[in-house]
PDB file of N, CA and C in Angstrom:
ATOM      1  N   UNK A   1     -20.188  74.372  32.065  1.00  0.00           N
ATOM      2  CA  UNK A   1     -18.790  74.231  31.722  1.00  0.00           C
ATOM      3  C   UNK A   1     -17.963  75.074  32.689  1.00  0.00           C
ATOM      4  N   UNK A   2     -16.793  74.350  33.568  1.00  0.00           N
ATOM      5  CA  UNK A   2     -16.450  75.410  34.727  1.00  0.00           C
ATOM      6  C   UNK A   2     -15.148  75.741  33.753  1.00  0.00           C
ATOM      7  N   UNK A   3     -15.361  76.902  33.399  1.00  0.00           N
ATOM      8  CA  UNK A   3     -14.225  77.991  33.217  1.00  0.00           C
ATOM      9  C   UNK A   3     -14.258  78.675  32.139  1.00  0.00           C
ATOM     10  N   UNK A   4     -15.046  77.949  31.198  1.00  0.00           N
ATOM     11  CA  UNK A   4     -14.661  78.363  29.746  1.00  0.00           C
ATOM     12  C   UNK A   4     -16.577  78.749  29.351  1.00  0.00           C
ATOM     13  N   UNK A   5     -16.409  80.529  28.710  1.00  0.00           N
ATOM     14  CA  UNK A   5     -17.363  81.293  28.668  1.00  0.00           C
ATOM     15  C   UNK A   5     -17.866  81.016  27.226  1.00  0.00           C
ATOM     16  N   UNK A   6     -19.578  80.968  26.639  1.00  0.00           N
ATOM     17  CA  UNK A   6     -19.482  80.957  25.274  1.00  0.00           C
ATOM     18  C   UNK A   6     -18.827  81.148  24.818  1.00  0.00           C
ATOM     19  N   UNK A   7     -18.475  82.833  24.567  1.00  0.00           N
ATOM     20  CA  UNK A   7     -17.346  83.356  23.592  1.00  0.00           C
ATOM     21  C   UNK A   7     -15.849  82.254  23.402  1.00  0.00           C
ATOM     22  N   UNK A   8     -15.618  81.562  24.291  1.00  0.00           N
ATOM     23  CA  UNK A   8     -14.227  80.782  24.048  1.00  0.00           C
ATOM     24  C   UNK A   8     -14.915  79.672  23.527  1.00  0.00           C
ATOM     25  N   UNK A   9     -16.264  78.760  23.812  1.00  0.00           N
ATOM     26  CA  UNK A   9     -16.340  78.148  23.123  1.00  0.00           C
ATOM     27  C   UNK A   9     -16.728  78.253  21.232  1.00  0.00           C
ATOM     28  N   UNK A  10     -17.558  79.034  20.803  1.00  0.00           N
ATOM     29  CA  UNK A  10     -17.678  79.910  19.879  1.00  0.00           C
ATOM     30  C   UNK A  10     -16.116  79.801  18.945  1.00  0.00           C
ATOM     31  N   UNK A  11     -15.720  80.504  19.424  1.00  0.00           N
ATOM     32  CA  UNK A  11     -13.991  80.698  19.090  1.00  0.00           C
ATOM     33  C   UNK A  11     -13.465  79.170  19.167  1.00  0.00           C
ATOM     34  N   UNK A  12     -13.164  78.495  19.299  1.00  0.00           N
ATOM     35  CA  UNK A  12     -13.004  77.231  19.184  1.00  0.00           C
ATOM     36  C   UNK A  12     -13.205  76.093  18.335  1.00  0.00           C
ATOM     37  N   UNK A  13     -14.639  76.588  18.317  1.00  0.00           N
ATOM     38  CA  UNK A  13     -15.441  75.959  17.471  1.00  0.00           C
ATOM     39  C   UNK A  13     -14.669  76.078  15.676  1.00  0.00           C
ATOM     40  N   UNK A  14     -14.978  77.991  15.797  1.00  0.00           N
ATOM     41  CA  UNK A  14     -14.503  78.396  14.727  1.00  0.00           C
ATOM     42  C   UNK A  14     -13.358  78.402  14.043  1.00  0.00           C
ATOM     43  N   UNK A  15     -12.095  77.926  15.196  1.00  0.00           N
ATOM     44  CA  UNK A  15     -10.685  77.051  14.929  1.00  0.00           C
ATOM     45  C   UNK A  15     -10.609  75.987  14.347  1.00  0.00           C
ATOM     46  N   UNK A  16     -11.358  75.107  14.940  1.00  0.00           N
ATOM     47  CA  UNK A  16     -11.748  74.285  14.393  1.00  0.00           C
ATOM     48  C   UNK A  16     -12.009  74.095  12.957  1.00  0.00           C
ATOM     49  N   UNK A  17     -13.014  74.372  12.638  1.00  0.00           N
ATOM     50  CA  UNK A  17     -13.717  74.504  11.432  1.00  0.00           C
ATOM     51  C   UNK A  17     -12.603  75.466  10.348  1.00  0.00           C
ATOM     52  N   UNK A  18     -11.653  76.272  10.567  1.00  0.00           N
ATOM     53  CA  UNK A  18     -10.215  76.753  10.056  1.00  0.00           C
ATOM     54  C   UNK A  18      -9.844  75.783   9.719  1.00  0.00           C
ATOM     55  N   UNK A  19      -9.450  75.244  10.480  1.00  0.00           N
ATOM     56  CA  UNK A  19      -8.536  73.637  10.801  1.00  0.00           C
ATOM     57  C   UNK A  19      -8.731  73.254   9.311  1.00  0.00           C
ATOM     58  N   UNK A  20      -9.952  72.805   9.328  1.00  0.00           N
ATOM     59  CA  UNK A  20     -10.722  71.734   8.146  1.00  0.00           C
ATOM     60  C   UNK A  20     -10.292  72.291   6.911  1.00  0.00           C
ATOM     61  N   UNK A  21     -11.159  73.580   7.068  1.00  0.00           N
ATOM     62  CA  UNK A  21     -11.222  74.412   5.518  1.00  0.00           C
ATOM     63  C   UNK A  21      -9.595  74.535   5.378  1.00  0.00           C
ATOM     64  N   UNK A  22      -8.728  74.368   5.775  1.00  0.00           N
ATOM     65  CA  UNK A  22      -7.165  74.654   5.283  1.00  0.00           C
ATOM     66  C   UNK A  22      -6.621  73.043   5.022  1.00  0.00           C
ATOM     67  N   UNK A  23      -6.881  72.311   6.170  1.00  0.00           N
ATOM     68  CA  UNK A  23      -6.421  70.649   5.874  1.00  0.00           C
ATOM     69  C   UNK A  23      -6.971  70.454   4.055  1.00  0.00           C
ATOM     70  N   UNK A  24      -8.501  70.738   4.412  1.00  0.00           N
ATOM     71  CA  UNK A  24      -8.922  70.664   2.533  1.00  0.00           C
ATOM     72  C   UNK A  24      -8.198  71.067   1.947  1.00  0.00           C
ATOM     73  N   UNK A  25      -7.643  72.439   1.741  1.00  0.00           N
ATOM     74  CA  UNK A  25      -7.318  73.442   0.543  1.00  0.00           C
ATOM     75  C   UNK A  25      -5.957  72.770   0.566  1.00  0.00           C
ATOM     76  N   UNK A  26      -5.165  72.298   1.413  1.00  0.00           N
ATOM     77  CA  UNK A  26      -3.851  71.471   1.210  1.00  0.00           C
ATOM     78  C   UNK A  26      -3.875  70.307   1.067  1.00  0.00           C
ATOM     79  N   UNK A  27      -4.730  69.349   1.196  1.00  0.00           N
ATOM     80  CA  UNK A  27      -5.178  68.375   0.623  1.00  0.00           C
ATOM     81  C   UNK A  27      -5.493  67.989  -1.394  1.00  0.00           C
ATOM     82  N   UNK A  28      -5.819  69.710  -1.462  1.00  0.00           N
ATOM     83  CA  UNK A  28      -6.545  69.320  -2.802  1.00  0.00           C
ATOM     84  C   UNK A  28      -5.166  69.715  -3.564  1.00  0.00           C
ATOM     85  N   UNK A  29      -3.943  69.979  -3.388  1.00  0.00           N
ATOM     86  CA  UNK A  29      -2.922  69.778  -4.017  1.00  0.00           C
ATOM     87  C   UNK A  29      -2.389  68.663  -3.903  1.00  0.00           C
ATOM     88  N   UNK A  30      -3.026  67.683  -3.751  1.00  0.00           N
ATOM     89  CA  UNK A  30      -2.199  65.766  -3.799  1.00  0.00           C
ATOM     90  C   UNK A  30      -1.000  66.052  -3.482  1.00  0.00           C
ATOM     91  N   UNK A  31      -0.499  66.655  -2.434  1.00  0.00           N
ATOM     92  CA  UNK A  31       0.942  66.509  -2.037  1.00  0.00           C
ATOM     93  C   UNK A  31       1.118  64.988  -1.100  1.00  0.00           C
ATOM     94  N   UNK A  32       2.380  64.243  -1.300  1.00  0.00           N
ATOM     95  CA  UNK A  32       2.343  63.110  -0.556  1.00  0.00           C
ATOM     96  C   UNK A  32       2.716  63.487   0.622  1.00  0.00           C
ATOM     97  N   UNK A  33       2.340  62.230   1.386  1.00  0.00           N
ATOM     98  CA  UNK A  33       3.035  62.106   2.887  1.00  0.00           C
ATOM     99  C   UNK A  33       4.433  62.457   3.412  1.00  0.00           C
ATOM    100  N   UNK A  34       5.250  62.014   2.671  1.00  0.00           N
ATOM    101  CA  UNK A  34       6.864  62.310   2.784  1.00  0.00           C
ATOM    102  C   UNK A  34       6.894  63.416   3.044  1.00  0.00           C
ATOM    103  N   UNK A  35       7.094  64.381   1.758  1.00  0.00           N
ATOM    104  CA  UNK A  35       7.023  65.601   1.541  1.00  0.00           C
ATOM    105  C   UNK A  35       6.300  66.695   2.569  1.00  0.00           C
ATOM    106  N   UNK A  36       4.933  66.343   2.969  1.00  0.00           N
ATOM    107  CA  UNK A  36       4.170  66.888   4.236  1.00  0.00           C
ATOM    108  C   UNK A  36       4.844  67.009   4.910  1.00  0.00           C
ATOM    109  N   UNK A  37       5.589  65.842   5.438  1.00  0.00           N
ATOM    110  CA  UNK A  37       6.119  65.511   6.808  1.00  0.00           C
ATOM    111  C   UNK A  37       7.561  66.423   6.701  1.00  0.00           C
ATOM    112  N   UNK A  38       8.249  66.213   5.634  1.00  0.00           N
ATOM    113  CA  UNK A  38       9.639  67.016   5.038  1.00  0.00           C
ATOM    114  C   UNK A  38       9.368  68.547   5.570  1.00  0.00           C
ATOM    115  N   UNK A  39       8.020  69.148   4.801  1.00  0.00           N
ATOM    116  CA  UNK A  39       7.696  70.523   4.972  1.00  0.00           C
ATOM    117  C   UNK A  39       7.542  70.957   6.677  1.00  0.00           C
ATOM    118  N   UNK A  40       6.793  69.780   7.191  1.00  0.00           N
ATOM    119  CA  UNK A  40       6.699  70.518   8.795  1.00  0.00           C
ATOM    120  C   UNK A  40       8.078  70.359   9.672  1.00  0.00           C
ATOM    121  N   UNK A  41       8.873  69.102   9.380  1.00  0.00           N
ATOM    122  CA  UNK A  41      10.147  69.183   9.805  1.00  0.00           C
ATOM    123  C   UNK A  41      11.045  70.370   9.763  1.00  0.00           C
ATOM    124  N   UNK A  42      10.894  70.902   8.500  1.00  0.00           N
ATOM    125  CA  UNK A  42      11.928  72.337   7.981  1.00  0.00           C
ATOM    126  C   UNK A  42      11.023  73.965   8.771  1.00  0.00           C
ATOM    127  N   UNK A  43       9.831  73.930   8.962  1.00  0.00           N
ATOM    128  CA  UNK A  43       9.062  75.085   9.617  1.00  0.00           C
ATOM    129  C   UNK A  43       9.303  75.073  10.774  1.00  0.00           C
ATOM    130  N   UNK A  44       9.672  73.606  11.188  1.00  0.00           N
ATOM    131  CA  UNK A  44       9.215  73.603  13.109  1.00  0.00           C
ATOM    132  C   UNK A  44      10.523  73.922  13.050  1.00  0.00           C
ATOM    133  N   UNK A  45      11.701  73.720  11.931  1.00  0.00           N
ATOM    134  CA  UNK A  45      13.205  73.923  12.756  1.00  0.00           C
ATOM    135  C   UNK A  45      12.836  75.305  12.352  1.00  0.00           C
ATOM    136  N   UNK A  46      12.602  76.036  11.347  1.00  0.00           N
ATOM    137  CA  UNK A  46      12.438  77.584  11.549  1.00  0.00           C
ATOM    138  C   UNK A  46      12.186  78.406  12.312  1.00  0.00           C
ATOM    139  N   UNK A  47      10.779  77.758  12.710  1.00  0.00           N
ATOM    140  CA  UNK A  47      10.598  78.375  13.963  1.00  0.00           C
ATOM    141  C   UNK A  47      11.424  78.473  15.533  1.00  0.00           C
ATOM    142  N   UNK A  48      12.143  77.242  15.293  1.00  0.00           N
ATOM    143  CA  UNK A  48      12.681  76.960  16.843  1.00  0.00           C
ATOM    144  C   UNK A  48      14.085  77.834  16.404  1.00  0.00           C
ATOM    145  N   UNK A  49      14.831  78.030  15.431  1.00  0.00           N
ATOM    146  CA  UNK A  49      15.702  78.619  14.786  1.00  0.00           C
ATOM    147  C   UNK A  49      15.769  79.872  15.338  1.00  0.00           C
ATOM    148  N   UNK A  50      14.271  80.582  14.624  1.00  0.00           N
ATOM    149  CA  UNK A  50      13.900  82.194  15.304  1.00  0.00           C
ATOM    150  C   UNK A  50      13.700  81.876  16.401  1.00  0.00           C
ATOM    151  N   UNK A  51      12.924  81.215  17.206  1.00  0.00           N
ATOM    152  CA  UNK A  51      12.596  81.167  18.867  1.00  0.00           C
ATOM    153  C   UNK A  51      14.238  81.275  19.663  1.00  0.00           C
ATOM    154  N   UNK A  52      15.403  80.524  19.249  1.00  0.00           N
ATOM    155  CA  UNK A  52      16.515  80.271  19.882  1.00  0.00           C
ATOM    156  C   UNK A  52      16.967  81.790  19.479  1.00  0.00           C
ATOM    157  N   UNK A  53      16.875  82.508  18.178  1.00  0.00           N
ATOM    158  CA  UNK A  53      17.838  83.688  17.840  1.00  0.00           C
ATOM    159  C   UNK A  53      17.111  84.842  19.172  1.00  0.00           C
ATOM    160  N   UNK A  54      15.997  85.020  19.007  1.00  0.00           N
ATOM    161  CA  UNK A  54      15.441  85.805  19.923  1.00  0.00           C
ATOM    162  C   UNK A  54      15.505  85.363  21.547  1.00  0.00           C
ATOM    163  N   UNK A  55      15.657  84.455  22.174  1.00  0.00           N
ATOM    164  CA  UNK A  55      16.027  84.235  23.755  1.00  0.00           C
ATOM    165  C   UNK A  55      17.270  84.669  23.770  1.00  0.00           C
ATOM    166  N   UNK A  56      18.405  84.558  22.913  1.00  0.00           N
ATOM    167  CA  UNK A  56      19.819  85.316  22.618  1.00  0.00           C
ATOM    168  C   UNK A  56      20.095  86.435  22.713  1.00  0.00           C
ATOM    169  N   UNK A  57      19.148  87.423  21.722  1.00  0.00           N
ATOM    170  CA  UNK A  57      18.538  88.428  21.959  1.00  0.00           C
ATOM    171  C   UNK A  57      18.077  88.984  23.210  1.00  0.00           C
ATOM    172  N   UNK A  58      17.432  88.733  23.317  1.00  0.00           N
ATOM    173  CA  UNK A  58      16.406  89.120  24.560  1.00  0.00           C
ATOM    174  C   UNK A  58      17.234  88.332  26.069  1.00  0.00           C
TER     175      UNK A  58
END
């Protein structure tokens, strides 16, 4: 593999496998699609919200 050392693959792996075990655990609250989609719409503007207050800042 040119570049990338066990340890990053390892770590990756183990993102991965995060990934899952959290998709499950939010899964097993039957929340619908809408709503999902509602929730990441309102975080990503949060985030870009704080990202814009801090380049202002800074």
């Amino acid at each position: 593999m040119s570049g990338m050392g066990e340890g990053q693959l390892v770590s990756i792996v183990a993102l991965l496998g995060w990934l899952v075990l959290c998709f499950g655990a939010y899964r097993s609250y039957q929340i619908d699609t809408s709503q999902t989609i509602r929730m990441a719409l309102m975080w990503g503007a949060i985030f870009a919200a704080v990202a814009f207050v801090f380049s202002l800042v800074m």
